[in-house]
Structure formats: structure tokens, C-alpha cells
C-alpha atoms as a PDB file:
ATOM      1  CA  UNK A   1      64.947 124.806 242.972  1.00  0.00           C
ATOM      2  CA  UNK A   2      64.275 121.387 243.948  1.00  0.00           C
ATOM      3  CA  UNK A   3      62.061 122.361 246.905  1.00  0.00           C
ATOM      4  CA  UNK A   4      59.752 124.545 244.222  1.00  0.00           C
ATOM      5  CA  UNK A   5      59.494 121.589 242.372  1.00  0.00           C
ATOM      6  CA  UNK A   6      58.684 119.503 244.965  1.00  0.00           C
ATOM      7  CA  UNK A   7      55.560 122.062 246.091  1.00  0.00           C
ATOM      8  CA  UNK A   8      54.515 122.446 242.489  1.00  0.00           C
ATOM      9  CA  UNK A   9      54.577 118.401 242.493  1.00  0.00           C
ATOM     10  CA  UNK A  10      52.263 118.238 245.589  1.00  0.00           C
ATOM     11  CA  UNK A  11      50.051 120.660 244.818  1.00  0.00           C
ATOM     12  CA  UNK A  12      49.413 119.022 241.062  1.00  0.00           C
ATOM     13  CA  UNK A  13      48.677 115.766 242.836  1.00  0.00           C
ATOM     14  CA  UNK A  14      45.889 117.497 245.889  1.00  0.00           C
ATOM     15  CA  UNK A  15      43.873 119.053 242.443  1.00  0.00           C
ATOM     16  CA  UNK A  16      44.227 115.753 240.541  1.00  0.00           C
ATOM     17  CA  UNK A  17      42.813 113.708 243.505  1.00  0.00           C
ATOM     18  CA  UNK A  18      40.223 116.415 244.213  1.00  0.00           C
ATOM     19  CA  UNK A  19      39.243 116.571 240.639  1.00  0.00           C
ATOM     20  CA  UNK A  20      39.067 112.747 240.578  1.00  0.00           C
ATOM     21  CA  UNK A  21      36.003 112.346 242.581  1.00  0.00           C
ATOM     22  CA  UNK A  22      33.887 114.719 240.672  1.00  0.00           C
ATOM     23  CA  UNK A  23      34.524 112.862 237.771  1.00  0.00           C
ATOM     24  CA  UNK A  24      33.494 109.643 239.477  1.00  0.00           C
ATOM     25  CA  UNK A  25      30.249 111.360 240.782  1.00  0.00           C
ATOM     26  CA  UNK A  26      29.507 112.387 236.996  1.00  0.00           C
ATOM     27  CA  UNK A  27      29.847 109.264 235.565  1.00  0.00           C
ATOM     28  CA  UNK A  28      27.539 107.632 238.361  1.00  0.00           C
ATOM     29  CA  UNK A  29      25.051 110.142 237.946  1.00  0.00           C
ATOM     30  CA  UNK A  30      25.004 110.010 233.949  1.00  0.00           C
ATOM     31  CA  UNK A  31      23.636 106.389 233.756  1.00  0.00           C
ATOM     32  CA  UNK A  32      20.835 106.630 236.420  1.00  0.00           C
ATOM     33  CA  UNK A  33      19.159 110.029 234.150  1.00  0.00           C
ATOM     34  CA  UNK A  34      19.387 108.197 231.116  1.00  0.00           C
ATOM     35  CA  UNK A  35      18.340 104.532 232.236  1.00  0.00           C
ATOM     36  CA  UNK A  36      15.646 105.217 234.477  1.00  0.00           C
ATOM     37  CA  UNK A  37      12.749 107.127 232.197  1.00  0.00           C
ATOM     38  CA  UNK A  38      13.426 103.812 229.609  1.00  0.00           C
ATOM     39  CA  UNK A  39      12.641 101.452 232.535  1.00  0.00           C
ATOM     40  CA  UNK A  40       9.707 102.897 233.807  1.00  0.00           C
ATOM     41  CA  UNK A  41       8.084 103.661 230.021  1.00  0.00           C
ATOM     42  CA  UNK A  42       8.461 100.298 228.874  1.00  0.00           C
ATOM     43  CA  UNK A  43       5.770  98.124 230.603  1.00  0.00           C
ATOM     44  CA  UNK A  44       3.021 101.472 230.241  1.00  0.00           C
ATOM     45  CA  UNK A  45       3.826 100.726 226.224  1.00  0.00           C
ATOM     46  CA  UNK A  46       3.483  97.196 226.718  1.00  0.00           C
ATOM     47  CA  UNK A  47       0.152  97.357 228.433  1.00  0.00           C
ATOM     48  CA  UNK A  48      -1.336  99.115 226.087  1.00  0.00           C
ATOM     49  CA  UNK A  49      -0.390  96.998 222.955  1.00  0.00           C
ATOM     50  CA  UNK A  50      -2.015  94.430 225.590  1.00  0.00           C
ATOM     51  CA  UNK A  51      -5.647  96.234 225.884  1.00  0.00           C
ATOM     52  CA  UNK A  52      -5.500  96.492 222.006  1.00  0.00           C
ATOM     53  CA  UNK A  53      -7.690  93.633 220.118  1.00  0.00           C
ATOM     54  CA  UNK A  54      -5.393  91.864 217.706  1.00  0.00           C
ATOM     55  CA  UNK A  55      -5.967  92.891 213.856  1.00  0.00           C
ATOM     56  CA  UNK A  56      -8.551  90.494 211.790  1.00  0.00           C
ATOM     57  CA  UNK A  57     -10.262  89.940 215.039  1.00  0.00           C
ATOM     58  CA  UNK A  58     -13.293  91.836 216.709  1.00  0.00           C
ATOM     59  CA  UNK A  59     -13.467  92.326 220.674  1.00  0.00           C
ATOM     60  CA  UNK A  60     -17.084  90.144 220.522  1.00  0.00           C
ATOM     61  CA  UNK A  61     -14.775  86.670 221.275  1.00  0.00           C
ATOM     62  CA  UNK A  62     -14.866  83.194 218.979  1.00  0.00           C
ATOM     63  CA  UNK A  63     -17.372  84.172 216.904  1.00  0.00           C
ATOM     64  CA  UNK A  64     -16.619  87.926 216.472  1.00  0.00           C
ATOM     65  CA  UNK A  65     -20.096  89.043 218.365  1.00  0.00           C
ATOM     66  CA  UNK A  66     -18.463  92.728 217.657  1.00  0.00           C
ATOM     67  CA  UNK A  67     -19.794  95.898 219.800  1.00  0.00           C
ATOM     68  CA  UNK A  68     -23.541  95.069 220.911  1.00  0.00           C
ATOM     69  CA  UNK A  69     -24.367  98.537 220.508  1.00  0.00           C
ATOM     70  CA  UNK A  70     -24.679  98.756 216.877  1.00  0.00           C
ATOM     71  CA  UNK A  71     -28.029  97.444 215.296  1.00  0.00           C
ATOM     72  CA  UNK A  72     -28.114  95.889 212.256  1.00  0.00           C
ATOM     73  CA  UNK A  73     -29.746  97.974 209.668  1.00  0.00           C
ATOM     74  CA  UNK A  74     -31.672  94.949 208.220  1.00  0.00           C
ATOM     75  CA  UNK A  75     -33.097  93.355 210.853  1.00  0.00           C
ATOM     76  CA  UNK A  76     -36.467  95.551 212.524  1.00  0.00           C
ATOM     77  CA  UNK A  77     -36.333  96.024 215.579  1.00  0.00           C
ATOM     78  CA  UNK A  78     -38.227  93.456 217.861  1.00  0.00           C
ATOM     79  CA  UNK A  79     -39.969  96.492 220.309  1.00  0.00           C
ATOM     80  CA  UNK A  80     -40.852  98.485 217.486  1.00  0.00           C
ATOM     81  CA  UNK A  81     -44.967  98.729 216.636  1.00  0.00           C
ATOM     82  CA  UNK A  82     -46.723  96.520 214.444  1.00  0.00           C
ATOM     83  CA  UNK A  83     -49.217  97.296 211.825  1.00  0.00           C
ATOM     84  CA  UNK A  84     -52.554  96.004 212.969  1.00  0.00           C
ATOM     85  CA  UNK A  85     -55.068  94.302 209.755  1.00  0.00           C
ATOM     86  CA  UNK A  86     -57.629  95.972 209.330  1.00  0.00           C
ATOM     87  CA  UNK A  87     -60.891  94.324 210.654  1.00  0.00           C
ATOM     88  CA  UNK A  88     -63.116  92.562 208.626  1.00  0.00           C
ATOM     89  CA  UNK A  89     -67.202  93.684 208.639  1.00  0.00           C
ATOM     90  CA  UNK A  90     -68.157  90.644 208.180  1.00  0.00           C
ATOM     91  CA  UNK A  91     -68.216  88.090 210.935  1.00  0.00           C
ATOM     92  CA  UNK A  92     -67.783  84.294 210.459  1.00  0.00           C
ATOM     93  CA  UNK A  93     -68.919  81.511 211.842  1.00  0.00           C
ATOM     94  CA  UNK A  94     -68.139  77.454 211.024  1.00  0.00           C
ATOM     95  CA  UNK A  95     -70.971  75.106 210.416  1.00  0.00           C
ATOM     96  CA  UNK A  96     -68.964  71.881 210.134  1.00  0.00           C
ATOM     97  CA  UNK A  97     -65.775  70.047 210.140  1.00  0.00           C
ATOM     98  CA  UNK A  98     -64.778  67.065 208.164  1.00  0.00           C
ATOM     99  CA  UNK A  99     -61.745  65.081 208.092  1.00  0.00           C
ATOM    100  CA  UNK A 100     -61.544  63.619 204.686  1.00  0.00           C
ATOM    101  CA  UNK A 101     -59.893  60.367 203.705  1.00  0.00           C
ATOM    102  CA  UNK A 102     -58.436  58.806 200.264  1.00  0.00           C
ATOM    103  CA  UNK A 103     -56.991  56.011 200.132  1.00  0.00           C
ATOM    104  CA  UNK A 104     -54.182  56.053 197.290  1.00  0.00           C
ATOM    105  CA  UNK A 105     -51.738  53.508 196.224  1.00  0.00           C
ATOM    106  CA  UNK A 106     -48.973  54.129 198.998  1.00  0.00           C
ATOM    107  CA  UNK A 107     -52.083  54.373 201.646  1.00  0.00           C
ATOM    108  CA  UNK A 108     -54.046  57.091 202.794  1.00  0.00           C
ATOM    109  CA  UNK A 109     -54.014  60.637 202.750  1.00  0.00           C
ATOM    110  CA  UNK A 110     -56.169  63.108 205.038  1.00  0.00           C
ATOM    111  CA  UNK A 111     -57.342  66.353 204.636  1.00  0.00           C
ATOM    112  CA  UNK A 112     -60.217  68.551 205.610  1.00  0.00           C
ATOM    113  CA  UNK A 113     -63.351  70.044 204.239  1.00  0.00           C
ATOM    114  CA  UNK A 114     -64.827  73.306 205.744  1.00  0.00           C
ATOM    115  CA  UNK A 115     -67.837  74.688 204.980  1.00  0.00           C
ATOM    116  CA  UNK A 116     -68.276  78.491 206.596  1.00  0.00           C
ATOM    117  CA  UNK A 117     -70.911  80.910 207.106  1.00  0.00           C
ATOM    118  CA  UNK A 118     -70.199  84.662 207.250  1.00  0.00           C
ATOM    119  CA  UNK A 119     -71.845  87.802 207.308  1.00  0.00           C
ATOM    120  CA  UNK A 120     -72.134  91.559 208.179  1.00  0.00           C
ATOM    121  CA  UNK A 121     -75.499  91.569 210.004  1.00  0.00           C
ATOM    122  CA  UNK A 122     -76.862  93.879 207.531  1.00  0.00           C
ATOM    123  CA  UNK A 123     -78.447  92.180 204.540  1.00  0.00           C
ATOM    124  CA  UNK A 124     -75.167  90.420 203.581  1.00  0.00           C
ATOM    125  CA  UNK A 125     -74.432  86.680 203.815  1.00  0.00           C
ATOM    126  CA  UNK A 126     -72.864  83.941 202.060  1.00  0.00           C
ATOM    127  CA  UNK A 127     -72.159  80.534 202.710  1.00  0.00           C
ATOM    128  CA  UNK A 128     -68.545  78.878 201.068  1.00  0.00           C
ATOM    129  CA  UNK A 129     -66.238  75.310 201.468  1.00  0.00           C
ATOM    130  CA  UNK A 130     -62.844  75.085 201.407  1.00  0.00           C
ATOM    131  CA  UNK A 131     -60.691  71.929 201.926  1.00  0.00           C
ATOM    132  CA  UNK A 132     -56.959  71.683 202.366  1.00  0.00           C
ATOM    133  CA  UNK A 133     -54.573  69.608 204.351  1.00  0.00           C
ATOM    134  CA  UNK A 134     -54.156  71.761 206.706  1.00  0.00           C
ATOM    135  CA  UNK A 135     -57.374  72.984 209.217  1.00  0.00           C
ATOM    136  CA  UNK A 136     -56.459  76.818 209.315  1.00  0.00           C
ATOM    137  CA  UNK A 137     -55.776  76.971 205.695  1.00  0.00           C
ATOM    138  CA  UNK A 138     -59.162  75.277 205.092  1.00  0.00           C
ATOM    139  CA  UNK A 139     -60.867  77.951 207.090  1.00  0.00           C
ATOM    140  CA  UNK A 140     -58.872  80.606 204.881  1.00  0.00           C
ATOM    141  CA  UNK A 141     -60.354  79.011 201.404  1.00  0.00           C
ATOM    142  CA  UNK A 142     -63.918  78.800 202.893  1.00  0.00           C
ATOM    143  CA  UNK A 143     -63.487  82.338 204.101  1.00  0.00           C
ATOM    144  CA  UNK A 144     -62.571  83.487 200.625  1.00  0.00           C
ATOM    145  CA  UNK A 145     -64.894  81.516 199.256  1.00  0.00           C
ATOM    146  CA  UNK A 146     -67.776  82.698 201.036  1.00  0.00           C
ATOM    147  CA  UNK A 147     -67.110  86.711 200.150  1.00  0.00           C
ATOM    148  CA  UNK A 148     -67.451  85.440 196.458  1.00  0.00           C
ATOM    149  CA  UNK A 149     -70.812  83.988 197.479  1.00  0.00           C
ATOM    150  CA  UNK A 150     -72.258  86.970 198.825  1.00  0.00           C
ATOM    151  CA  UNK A 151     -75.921  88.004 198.459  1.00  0.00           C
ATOM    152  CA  UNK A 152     -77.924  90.365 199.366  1.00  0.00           C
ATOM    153  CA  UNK A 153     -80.864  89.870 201.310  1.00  0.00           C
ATOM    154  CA  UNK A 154     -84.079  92.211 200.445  1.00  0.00           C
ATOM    155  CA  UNK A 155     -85.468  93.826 204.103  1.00  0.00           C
ATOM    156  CA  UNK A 156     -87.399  96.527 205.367  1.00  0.00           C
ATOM    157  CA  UNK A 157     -86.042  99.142 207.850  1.00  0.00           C
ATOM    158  CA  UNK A 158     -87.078  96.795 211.292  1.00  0.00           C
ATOM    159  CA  UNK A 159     -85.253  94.066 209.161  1.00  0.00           C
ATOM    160  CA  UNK A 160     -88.344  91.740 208.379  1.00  0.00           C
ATOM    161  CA  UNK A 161     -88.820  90.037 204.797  1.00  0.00           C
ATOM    162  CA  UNK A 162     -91.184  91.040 202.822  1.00  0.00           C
ATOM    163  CA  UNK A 163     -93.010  87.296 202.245  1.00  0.00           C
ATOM    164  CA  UNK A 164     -92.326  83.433 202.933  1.00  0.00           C
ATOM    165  CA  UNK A 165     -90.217  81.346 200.768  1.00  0.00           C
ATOM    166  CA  UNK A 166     -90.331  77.491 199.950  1.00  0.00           C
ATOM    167  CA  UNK A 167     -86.976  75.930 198.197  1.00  0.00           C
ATOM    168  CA  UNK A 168     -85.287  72.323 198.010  1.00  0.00           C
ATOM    169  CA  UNK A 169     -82.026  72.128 197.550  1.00  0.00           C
ATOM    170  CA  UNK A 170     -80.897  68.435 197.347  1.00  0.00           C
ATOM    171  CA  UNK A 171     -82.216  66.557 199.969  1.00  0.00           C
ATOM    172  CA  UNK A 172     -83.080  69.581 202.052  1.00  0.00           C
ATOM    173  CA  UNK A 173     -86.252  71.358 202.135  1.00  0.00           C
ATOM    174  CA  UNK A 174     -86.450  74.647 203.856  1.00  0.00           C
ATOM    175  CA  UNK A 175     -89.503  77.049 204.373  1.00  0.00           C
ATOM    176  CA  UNK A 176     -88.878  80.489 205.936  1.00  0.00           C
ATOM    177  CA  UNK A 177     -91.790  82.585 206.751  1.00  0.00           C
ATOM    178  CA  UNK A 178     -92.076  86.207 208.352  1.00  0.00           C
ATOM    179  CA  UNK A 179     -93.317  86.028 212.126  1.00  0.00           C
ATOM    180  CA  UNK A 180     -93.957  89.670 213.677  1.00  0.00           C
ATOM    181  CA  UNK A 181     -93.020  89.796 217.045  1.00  0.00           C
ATOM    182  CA  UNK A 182     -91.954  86.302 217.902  1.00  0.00           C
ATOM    183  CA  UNK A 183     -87.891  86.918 216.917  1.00  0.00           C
ATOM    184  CA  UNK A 184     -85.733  84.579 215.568  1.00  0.00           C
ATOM    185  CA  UNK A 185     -87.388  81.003 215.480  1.00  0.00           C
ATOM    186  CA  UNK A 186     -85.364  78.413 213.641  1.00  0.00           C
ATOM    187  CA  UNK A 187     -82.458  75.318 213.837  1.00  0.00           C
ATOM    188  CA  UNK A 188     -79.161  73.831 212.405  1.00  0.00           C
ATOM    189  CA  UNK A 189     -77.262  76.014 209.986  1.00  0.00           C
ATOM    190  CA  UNK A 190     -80.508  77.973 208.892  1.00  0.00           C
ATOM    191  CA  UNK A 191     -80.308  79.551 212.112  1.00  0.00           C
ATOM    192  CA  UNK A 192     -76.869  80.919 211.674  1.00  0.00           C
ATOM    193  CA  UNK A 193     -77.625  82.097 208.304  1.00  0.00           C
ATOM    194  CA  UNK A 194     -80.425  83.884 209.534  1.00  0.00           C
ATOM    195  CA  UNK A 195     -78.537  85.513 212.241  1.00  0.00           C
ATOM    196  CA  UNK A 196     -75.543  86.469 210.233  1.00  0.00           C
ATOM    197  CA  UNK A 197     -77.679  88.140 207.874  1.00  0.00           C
ATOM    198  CA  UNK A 198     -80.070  90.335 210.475  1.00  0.00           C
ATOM    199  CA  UNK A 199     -82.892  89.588 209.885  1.00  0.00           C
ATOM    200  CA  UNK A 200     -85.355  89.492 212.540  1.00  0.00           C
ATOM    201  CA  UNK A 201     -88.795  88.279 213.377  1.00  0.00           C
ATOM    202  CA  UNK A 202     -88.959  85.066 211.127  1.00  0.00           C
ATOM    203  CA  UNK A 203     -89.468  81.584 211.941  1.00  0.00           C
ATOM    204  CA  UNK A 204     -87.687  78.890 209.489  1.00  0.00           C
ATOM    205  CA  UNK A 205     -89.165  74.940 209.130  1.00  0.00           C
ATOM    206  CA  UNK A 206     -86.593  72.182 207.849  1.00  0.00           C
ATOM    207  CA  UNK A 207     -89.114  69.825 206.319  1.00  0.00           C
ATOM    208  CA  UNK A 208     -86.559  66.857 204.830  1.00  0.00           C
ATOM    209  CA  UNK A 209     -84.596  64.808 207.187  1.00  0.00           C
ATOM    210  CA  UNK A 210     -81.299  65.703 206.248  1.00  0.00           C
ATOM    211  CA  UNK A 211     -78.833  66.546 208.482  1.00  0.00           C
ATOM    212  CA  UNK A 212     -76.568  67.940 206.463  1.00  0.00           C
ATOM    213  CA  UNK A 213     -75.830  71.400 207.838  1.00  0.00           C
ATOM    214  CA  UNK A 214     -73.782  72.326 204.649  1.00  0.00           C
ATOM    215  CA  UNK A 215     -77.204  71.521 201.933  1.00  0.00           C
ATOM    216  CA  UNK A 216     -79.190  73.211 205.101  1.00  0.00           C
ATOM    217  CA  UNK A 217     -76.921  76.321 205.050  1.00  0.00           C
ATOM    218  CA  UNK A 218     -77.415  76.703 201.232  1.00  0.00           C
ATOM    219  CA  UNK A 219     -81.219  75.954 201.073  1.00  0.00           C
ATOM    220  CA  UNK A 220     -81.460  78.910 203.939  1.00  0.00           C
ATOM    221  CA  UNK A 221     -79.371  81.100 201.141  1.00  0.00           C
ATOM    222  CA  UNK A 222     -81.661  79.661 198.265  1.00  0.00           C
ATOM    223  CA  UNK A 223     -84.626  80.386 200.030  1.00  0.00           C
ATOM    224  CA  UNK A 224     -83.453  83.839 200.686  1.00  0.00           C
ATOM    225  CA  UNK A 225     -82.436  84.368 197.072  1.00  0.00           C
ATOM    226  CA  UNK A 226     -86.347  84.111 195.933  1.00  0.00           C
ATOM    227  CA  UNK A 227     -87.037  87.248 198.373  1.00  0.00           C
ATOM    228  CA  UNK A 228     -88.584  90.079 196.575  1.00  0.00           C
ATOM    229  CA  UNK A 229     -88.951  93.720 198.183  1.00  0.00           C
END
């Protein structure tokens, strides 16, 4: 009997110590499945919270320039075509310049008179001032000036006037008389308002020695005003 146990004794202790190595090869194993997916998730989670923009913040930097794609709704775009004004029929031209000065208490103050002729070629012409401080807003006034000056100037279909006319107008004197043939004879500013207004063939005489092309301008329009078809 002792011998049986002594067999049964042996062979308990050859499965025990082959059994022990499996179990020591299953508990190495265990650990490496379950650790390694964590490790190798971990920094792919990480980057990605990186690459994210923090919140309250855009991606544009400092001063939160945003995504340049987007246009702002308000603003017009800069390539985008602009209305053209239509243009004027009448054409204008300046007949003088003058830089004006006034001498006030804290000392002196410029601005500038303008005195404009304009005109559509066609029987209409007007003559207008405008002063301002500044030189194109001058020009503006004596342009809008001008239109509310307009006449109409009486002429036959090869644009000729029907008679001479005779006027003073302050100190200038200004005669305009039809010449057939010869074109457009005449000086100063009564030569622009001549030519502004179309008319043809006629030969103007300043009589006065003025030199004012502004009271020359306007005896030319007075002169014209007496016409009679």
C-alpha cells in the first residue's frame, strides 16, 4: 500500500508542475492583450485634441482673422462692376480762376471764384460762378450754376444768326455780327461762348478795354439774348 501511495504521490506532483507553466504563460499573455491597444490609442487621441482650435478662439491667430474664405455680406466686393454716370450733353469749359483773399480778425482766409462756360453745341449755352474753398468744389457750383443760366440761342439750319447785335454789359461792350463764309472770327471768352453754343459763320468785336473775361462771357450771352429768328 505504501508503494501505491507513493506512485499516486508522484504522479500528482508531474501534473501539478506541468499544469504550473500554463498558468504562468496565461498570466504573461493576459497583460500584453489588454495593455497594448491603450498604449498605442492614447497619443492618436491626444493629437487630435492638439489639431483642434481652443473654444472662444478662431483659427485666424491674435486677432481672430477667422476662415478667409467667407466674405462679408456688407462689404461689396472690390472686383465687382461699377455703375458708370451718365454723360453730360453739355460740355464745359473754364474761363478764369481766382484765388480770393479776406482778411478777418485772426488773419486771412482764401478761397476761389470760378466762373464757367458750358454748352451742348446746339443752341444751348450759359455762363455761371461759383466760389468755395476748395477748387473742385468751385467748379461743381459754377457747373450747377451755369445749367440754371441756360439760354437758347435763335439759329437757322447752317447755324447762322439771323442779324447783328450791340450790348454793354458793365464795362464791356460787345458787337456780334453774322459773317457768311468767313467761320468763327472772334477773342477772349466771347469766343468760347460762341463755340459752345454752335454757331457758325460770325465775327464778334470787343469794343471796351476790359479784360475781364467773366463781364466778356456775359456780354457775349447778352448780346445773344437780343437775337430774334
Amino acid at each position: 500500500m505504501s508503494e501505491e501511495k507513493k506512485q499516486e504521490a508522484t504522479t500528482e506532483e508531474t501534473t501539478v508542475s506541468t499544469a504550473a507553466p500554463e498558468a504562468t504563460e496565461t498570466k504573461t499573455e493576459a497583460p500584453a492583450s489588454t495593455e497594448t491597444p491603450a498604449s498605442t490609442d492614447a497619443p492618436a487621441a491626444d493629437s487630435k485634441d492638439a489639431a483642434k482650435p481652443a473654444p472662444g478662439r478662431s483659427s485666424g491667430g491674435q486677432y481672430g482673422g477667422g476662415d478667409r474664405n467667407k466674405r462679408n455680406p456688407r462689404r461689396p466686393r472690390r472686383g465687382g462692376r461699377r455703375t458708370e454716370r451718365p454723360r453730360s450733353e453739355f460740355e464745359q469749359k473754364i474761363v478764369s480762376i481766382r484765388r480770393v483773399t479776406r482778411v478777418m480778425a485772426g488773419g486771412r482766409r482764401f478761397s476761389f471764384s470760378v466762373s464757367m462756360v458750358i454748352g451742348n453745341k446746339k443752341g444751348k449755352v450759359g455762363v455761371g460762378v461759383g466760389k468755395a474753398g476748395d477748387t473742385q468744389l468751385a467748379i461743381e457750383k459754377a457747373n450747377r450754376n451755369a445749367q440754371k443760366n441756360l439760354i437758347v440761342v435763335p439759329m437757322d439750319a447752317d447755324q447762322h444768326i439771323p442779324h447783328d447785335a450791340h450790348v454793354k454789359y458793365a464795362s464791356s461792350e460787345v458787337m456780334i455780327m453774322p459773317a457768311p463764309g468767313r467761320g468763327l472770327v472772334a477773342g477772349s471768352s466771347v469766343r468760347t461762348v460762341l463755340e459752345l453754343a454752335g454757331v457758325k459763320d460770325v465775327t464778334a468785336k470787343i469794343f471796351s478795354r476790359s479784360k475781364n473775361k467773366l463781364n466778356n462771357a456775359k456780354a457775349a450771352v447778352e448780346a445773344l439774348k437780343q437775337l430774334k429768328a
